[in-house]
C-alpha atoms as a PDB file:
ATOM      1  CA  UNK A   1    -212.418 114.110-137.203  1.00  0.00           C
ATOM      2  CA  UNK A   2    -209.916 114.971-134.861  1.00  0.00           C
ATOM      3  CA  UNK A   3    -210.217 114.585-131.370  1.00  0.00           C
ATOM      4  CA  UNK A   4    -210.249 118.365-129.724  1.00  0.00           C
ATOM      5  CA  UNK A   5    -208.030 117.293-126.656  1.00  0.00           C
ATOM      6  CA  UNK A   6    -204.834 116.442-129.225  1.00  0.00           C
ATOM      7  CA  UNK A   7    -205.498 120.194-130.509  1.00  0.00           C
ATOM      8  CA  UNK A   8    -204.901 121.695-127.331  1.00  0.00           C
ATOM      9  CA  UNK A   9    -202.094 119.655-126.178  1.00  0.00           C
ATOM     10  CA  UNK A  10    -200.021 120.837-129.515  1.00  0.00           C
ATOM     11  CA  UNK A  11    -201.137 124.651-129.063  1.00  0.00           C
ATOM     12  CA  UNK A  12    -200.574 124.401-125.342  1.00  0.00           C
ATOM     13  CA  UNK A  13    -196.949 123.150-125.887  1.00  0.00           C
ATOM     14  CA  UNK A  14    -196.794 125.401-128.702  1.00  0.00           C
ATOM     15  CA  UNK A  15    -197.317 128.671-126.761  1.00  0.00           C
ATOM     16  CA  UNK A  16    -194.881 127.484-123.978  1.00  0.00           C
ATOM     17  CA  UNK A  17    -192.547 127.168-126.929  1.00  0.00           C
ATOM     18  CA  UNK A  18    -192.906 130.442-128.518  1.00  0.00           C
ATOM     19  CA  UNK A  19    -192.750 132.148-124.736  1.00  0.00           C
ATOM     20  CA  UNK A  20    -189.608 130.202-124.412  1.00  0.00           C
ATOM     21  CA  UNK A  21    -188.184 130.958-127.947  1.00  0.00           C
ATOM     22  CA  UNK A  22    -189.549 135.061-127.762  1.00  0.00           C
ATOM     23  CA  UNK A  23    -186.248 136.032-130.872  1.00  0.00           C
ATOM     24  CA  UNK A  24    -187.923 133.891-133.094  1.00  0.00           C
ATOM     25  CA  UNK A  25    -191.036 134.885-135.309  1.00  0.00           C
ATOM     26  CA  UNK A  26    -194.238 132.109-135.267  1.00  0.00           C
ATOM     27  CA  UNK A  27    -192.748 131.154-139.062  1.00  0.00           C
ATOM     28  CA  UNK A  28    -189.432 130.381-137.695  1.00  0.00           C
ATOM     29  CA  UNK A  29    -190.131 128.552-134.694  1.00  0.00           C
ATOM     30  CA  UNK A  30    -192.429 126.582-136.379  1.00  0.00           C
ATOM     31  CA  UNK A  31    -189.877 126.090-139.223  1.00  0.00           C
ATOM     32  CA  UNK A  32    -187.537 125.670-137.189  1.00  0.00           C
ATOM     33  CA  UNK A  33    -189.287 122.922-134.673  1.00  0.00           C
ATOM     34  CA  UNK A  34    -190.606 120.677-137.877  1.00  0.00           C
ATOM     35  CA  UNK A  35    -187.153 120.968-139.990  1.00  0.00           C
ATOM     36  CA  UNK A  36    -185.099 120.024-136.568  1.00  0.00           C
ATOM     37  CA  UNK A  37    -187.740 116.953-136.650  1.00  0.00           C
ATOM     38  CA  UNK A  38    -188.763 115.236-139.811  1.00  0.00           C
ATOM     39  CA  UNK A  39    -186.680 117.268-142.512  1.00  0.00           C
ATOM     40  CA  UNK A  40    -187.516 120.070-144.645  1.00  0.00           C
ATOM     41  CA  UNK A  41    -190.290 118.565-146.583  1.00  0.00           C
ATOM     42  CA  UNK A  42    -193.757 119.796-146.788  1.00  0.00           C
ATOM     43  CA  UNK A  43    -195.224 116.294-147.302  1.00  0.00           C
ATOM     44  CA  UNK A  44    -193.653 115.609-144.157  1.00  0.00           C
ATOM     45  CA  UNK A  45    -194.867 118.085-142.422  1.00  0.00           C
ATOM     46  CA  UNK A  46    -198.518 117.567-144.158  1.00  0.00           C
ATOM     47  CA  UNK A  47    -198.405 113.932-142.659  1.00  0.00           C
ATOM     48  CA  UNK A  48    -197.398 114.017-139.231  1.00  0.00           C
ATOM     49  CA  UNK A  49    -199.846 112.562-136.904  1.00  0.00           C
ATOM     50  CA  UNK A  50    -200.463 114.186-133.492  1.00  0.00           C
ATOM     51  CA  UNK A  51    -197.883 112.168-131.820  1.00  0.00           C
ATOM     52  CA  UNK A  52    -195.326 112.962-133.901  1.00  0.00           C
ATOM     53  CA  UNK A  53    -195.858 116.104-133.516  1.00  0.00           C
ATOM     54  CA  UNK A  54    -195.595 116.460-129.891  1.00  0.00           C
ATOM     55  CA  UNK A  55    -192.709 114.469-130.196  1.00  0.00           C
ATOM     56  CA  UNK A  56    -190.973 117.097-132.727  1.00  0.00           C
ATOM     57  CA  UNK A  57    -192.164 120.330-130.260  1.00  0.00           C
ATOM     58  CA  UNK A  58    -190.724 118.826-127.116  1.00  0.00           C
ATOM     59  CA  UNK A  59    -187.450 117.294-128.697  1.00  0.00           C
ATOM     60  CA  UNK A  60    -187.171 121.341-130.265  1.00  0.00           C
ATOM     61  CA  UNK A  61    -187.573 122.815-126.548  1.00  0.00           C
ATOM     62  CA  UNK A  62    -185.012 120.215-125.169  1.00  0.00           C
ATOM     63  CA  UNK A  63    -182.742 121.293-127.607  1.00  0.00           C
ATOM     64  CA  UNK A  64    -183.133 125.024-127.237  1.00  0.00           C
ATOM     65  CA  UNK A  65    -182.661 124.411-123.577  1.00  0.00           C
ATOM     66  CA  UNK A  66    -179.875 122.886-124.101  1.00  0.00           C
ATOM     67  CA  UNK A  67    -178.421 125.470-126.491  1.00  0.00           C
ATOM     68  CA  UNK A  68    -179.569 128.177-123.590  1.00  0.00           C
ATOM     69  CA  UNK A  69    -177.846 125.952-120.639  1.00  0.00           C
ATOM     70  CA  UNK A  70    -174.565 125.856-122.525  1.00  0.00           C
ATOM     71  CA  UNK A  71    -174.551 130.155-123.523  1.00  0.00           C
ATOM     72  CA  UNK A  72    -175.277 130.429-119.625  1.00  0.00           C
ATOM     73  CA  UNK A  73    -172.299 128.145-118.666  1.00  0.00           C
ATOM     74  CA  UNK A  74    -169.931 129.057-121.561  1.00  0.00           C
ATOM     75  CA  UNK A  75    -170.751 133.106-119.939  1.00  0.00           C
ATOM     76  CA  UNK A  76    -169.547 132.207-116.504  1.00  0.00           C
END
């Protein structure tokens, strides 16, 4: 069994993604964050431990602040 903590660390990180990523859907930012990550495979996906995917959310909101950093410079 799972331990409850790692649960709420990925949905924590995962709401502070969506309320970061608000033009996306749930399906596409969560598309989106696990393609960016491990490829487009669902056994991939279907075998990620907890720390990997942690890993994959917070390397996905580096890079869409990255992508927001650069629209905001590129606009002044």
């Amino acid at each position: 069994m799972r331990d409850s903590k790692q649960i709420h660390e990925i949905t924590k990180l995962l709401a502070l993604c969506w309320d970061e990523n608000r033009e996306l859907s749930f399906g596409e930012m969560i598309d989106n964050i696990f393609s960016f990550s491990k490829g487009h495979t669902q056994n991939e996906f279907w075998n990620m431990e907890t720390k990997q995917c942690l890993i994959a959310i917070g390397d996905f909101r580096e890079k869409k602040r990255l992508e927001r950093e650069k629209y905001i410079n590129d606009a002044d």
